[in-house]
N, C-alpha and C. Protein backbone atom coordinates (compact mmCIF):
# COMPACT_ATOMS: atom_id res chain seq x y z
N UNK A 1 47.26 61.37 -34.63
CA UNK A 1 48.53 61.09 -33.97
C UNK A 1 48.37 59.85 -33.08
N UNK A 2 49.49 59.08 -33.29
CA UNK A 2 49.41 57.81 -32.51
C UNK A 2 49.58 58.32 -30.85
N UNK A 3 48.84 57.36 -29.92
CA UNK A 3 49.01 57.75 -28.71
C UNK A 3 50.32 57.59 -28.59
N UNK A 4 51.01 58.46 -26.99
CA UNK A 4 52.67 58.13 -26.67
C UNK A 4 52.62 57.24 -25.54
N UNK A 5 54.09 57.01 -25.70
CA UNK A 5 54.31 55.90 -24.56
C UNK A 5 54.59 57.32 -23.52
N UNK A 6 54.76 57.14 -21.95
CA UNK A 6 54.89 57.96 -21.20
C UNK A 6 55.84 57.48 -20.00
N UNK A 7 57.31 58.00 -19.91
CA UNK A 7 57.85 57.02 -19.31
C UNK A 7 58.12 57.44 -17.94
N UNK A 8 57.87 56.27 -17.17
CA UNK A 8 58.19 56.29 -15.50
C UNK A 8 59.71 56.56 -15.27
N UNK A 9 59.98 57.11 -14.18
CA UNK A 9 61.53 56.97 -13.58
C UNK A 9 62.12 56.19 -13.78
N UNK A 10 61.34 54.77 -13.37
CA UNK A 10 62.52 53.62 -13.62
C UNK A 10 62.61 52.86 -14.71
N UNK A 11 62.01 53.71 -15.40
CA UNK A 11 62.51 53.50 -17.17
C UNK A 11 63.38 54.87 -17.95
N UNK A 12 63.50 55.37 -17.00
CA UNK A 12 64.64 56.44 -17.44
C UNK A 12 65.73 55.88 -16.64
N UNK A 13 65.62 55.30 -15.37
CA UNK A 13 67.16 54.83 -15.11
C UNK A 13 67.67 53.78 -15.94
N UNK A 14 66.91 53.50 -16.25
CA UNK A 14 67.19 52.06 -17.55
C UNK A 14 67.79 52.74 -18.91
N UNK A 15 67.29 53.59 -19.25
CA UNK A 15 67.53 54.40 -20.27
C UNK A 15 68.69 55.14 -19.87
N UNK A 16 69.03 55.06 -18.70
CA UNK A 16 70.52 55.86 -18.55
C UNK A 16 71.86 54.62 -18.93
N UNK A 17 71.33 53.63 -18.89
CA UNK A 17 72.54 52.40 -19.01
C UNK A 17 73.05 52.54 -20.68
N UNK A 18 72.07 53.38 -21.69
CA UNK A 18 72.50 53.84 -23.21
C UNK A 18 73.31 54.46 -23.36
N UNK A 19 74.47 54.99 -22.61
CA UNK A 19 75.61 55.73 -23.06
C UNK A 19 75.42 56.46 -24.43
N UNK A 20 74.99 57.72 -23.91
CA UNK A 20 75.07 58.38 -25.48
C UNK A 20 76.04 58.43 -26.40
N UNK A 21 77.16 58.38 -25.57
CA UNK A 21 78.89 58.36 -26.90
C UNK A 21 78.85 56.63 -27.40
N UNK A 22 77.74 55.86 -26.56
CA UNK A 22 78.13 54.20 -27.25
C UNK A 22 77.06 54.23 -28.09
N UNK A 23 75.62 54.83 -27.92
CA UNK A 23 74.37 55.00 -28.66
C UNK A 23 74.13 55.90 -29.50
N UNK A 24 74.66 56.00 -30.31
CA UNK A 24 74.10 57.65 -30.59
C UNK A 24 73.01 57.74 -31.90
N UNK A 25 72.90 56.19 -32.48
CA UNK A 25 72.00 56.38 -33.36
C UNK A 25 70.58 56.30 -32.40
N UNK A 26 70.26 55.43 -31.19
CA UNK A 26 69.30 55.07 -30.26
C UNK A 26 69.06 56.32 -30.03
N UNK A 27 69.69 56.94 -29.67
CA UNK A 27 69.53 58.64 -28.79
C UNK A 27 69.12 60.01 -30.23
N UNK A 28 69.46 59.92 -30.97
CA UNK A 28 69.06 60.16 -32.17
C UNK A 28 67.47 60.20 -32.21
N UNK A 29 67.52 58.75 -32.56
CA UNK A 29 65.84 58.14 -32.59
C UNK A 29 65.10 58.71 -31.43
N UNK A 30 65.36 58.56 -29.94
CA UNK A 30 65.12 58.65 -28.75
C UNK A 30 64.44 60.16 -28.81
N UNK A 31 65.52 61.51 -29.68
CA UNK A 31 65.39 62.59 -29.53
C UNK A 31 64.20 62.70 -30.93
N UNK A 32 64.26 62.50 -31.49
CA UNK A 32 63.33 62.48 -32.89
C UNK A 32 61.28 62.17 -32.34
N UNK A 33 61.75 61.00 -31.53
CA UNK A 33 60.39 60.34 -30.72
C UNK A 33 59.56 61.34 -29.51
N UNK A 34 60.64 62.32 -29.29
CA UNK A 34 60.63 63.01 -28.18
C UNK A 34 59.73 64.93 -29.13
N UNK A 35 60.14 64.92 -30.30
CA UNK A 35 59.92 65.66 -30.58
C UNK A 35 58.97 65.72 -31.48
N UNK A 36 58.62 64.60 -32.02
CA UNK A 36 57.31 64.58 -32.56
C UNK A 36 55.78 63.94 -31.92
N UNK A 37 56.45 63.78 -30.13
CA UNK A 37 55.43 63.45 -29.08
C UNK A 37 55.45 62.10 -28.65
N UNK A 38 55.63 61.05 -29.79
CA UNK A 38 55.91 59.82 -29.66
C UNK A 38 55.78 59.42 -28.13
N UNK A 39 57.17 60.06 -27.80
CA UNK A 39 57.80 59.52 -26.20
C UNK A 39 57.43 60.79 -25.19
N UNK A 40 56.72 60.71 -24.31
CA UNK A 40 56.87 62.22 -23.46
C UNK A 40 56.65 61.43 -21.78
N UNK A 41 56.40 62.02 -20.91
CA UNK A 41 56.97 61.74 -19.76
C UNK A 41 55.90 63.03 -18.84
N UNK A 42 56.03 63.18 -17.50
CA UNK A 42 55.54 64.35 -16.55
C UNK A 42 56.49 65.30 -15.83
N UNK A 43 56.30 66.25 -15.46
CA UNK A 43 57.55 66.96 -14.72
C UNK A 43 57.89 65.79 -13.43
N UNK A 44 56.64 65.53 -12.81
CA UNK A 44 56.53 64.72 -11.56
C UNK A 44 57.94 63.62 -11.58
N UNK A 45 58.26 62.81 -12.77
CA UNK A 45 59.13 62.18 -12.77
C UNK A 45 60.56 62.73 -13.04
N UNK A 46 60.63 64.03 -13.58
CA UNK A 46 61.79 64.80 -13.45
C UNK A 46 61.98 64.83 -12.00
N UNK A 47 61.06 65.52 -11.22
CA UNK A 47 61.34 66.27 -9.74
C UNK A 47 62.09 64.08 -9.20
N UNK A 48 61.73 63.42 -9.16
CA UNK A 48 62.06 62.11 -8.82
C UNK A 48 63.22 61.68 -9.28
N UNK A 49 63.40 61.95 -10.54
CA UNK A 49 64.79 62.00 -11.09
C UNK A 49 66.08 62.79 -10.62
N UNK A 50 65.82 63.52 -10.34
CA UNK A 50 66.63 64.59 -9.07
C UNK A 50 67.83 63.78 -8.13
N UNK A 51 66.53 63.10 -7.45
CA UNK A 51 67.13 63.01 -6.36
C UNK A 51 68.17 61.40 -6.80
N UNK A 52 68.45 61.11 -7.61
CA UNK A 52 69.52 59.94 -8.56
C UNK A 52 70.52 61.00 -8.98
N UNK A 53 71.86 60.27 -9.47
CA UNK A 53 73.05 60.78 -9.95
C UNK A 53 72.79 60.53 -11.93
N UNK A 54 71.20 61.04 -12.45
CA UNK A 54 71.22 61.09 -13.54
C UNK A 54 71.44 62.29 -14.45
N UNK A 55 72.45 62.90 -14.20
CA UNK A 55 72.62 63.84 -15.13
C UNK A 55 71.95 63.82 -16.52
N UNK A 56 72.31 62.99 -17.27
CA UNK A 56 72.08 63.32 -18.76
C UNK A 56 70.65 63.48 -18.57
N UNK A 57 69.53 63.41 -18.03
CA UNK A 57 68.12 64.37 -18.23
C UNK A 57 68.22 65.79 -18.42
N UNK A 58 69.19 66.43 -17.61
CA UNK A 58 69.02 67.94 -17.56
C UNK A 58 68.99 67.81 -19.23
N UNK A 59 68.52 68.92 -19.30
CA UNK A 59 68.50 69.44 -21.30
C UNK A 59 67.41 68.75 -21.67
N UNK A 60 66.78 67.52 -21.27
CA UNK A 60 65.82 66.89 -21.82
C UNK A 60 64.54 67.38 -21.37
N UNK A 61 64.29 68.63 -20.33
CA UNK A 61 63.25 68.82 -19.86
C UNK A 61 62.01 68.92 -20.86
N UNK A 62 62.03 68.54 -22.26
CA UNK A 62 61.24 69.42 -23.40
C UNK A 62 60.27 68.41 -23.06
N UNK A 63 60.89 66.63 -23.01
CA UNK A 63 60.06 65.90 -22.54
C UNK A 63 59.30 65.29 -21.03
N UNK A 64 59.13 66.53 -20.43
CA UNK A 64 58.86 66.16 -18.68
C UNK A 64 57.50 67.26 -19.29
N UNK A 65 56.40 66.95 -18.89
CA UNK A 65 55.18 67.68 -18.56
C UNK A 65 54.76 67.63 -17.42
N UNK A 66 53.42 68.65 -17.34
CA UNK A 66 52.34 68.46 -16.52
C UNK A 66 52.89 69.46 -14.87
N UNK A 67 53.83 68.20 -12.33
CA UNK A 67 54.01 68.10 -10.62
C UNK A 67 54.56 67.51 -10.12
N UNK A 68 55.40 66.63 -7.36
CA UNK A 68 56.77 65.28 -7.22
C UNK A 68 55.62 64.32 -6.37
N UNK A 69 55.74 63.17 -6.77
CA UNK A 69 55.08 61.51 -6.61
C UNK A 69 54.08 61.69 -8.20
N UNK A 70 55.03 61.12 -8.88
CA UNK A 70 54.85 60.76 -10.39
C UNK A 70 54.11 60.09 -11.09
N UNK A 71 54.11 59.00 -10.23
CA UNK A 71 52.67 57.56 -10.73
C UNK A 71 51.72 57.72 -10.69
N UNK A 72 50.72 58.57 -9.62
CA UNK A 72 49.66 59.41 -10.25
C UNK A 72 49.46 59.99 -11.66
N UNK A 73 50.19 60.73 -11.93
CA UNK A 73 50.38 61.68 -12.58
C UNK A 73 50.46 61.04 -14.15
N UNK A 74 51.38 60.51 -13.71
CA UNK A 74 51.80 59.48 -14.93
C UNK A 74 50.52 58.27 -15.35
N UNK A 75 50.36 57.95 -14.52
CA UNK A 75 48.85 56.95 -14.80
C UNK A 75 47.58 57.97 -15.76
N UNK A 76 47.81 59.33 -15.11
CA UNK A 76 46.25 59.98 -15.24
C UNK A 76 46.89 60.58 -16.88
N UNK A 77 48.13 60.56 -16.82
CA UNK A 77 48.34 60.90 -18.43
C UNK A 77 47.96 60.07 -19.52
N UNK A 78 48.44 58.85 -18.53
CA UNK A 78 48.51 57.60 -19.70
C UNK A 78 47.01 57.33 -20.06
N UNK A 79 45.76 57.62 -18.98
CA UNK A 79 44.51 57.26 -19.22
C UNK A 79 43.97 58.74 -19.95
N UNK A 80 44.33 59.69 -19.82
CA UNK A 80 44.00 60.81 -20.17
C UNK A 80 44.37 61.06 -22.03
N UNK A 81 45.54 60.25 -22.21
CA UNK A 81 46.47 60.40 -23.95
C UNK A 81 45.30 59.27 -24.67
N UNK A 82 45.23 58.23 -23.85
CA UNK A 82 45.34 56.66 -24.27
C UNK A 82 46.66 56.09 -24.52
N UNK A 83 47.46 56.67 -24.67
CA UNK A 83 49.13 56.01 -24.07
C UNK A 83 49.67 55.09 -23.58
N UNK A 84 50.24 54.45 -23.37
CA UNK A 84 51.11 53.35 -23.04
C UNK A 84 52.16 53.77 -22.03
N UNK A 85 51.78 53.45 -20.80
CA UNK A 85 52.70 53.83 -19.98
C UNK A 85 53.95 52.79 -19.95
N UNK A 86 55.21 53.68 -19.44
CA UNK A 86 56.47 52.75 -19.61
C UNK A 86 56.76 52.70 -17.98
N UNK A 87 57.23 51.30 -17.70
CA UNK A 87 57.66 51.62 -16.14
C UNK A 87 58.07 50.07 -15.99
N UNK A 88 59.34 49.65 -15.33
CA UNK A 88 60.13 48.84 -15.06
C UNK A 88 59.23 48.02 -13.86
N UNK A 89 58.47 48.29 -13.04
CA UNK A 89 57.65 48.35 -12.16
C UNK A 89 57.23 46.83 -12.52
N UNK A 90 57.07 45.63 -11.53
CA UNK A 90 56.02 44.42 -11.92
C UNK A 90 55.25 44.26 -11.44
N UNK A 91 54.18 44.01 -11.52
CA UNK A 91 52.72 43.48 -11.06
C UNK A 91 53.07 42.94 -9.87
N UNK A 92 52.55 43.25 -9.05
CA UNK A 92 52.26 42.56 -7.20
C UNK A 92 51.30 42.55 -6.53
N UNK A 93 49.98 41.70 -6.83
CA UNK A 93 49.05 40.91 -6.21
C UNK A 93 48.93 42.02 -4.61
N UNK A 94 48.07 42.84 -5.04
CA UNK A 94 47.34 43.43 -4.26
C UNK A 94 47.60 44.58 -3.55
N UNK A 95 48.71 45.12 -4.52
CA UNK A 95 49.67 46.82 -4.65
C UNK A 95 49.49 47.17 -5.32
N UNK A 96 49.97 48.83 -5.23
CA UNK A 96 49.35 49.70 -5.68
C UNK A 96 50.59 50.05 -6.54
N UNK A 97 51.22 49.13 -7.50
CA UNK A 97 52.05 48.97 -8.58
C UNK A 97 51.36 49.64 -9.98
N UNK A 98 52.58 50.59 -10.49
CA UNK A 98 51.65 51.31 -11.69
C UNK A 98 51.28 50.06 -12.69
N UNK A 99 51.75 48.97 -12.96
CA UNK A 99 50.71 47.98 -13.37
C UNK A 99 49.86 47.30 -13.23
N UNK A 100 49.87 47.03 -11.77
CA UNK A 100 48.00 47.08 -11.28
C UNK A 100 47.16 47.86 -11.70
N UNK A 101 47.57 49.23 -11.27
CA UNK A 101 46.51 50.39 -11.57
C UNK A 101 46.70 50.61 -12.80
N UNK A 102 47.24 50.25 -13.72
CA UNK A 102 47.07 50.70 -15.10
C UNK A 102 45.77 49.42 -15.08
N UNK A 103 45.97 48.19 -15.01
CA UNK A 103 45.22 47.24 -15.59
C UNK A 103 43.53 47.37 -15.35
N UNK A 104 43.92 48.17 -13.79
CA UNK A 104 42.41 48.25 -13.21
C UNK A 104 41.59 49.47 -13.90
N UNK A 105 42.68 50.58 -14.60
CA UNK A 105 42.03 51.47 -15.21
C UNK A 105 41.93 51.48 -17.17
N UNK A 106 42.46 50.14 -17.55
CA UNK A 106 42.61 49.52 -18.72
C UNK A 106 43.43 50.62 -19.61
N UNK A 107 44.86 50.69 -19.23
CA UNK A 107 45.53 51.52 -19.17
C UNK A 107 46.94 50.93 -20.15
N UNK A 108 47.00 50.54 -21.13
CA UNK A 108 48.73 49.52 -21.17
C UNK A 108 49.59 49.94 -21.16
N UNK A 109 50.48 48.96 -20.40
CA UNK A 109 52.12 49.17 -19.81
C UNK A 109 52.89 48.61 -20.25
N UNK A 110 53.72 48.59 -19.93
CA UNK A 110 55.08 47.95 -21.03
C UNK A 110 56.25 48.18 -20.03
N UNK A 111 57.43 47.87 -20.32
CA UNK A 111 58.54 48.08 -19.99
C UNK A 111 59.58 48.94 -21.25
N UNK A 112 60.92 48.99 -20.88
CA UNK A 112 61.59 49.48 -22.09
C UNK A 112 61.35 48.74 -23.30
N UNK A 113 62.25 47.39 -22.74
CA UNK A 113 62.30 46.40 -24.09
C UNK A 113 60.92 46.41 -24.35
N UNK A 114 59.77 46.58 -24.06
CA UNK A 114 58.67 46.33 -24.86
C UNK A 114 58.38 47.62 -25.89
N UNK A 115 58.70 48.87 -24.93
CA UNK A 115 58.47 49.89 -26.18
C UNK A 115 59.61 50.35 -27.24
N UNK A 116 60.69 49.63 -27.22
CA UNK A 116 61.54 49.73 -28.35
C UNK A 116 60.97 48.22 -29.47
N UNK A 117 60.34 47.09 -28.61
CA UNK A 117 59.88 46.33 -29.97
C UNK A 117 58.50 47.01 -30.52
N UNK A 118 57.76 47.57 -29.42
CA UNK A 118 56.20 48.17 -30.34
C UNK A 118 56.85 49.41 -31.32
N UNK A 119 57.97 50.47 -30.91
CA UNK A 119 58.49 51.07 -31.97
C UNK A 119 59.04 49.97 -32.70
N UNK A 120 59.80 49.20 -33.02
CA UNK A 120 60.34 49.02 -33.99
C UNK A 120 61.80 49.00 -34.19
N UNK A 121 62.35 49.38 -33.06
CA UNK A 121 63.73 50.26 -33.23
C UNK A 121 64.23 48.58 -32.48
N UNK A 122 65.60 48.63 -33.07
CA UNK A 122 66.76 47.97 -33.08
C UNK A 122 67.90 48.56 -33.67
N UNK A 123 69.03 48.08 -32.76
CA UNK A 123 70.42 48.76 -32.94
C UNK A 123 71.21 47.52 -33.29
């Protein structure tokens, strides 16, 4: 099984801008990726998700695993799968940005648009 991407909060708020009634082949795919492991995520970033006006997660809990402050969690998955962590997050010279610490733990990150071109997927 190919490793999964593992996505941060602020690649689920990004992922909320997909309107499921405008997307529905993306969300389709989205749910397909979700269920054959592809895409999975931590509870930690659910409990974070909370506290936003993102509804459309509820129902999606199938993909939240594992505890609330997520980037731990989420890092130790991504080094733990070999995974590709997802996170909107940019590199900042001498923070403790989940792409620092991915890089320092040779960990790769991406953003959305990067893990819809390593899938493949276009709408």
């Amino acid at each position: 099984m190919k490793p999964p991407f593992l996505i941060d909060t602020s690649s689920f708020r990004v992922l909320s801008n997909y309107y499921q009634s405008q997307f529905p082949s993306f969300w389709k795919r989205f749910e397909e990726a979700v269920a054959n492991g592809t895409i999975r995520s931590v509870k930690e970033v659910f409990a974070e998700l909370e506290q936003y006006d993102t509804n459309w997660i509820y129902g999606k809990a199938n993909i939240l695993q594992g505890k609330p402050v997520a980037d731990p969690f989420l890092i130790a998955a991504g080094y733990h799968s070999g995974g590709t962590v997802v996170t909107e997050e940019s590199r900042k010279p001498k923070a403790s940005k989940i792409p620092n610490v991915c890089d320092d733990f040779g960990i790769e990150v991406t953003n959305v648009e990067g893990m819809l071109e390593q899938l493949g997927w276009s709408f």
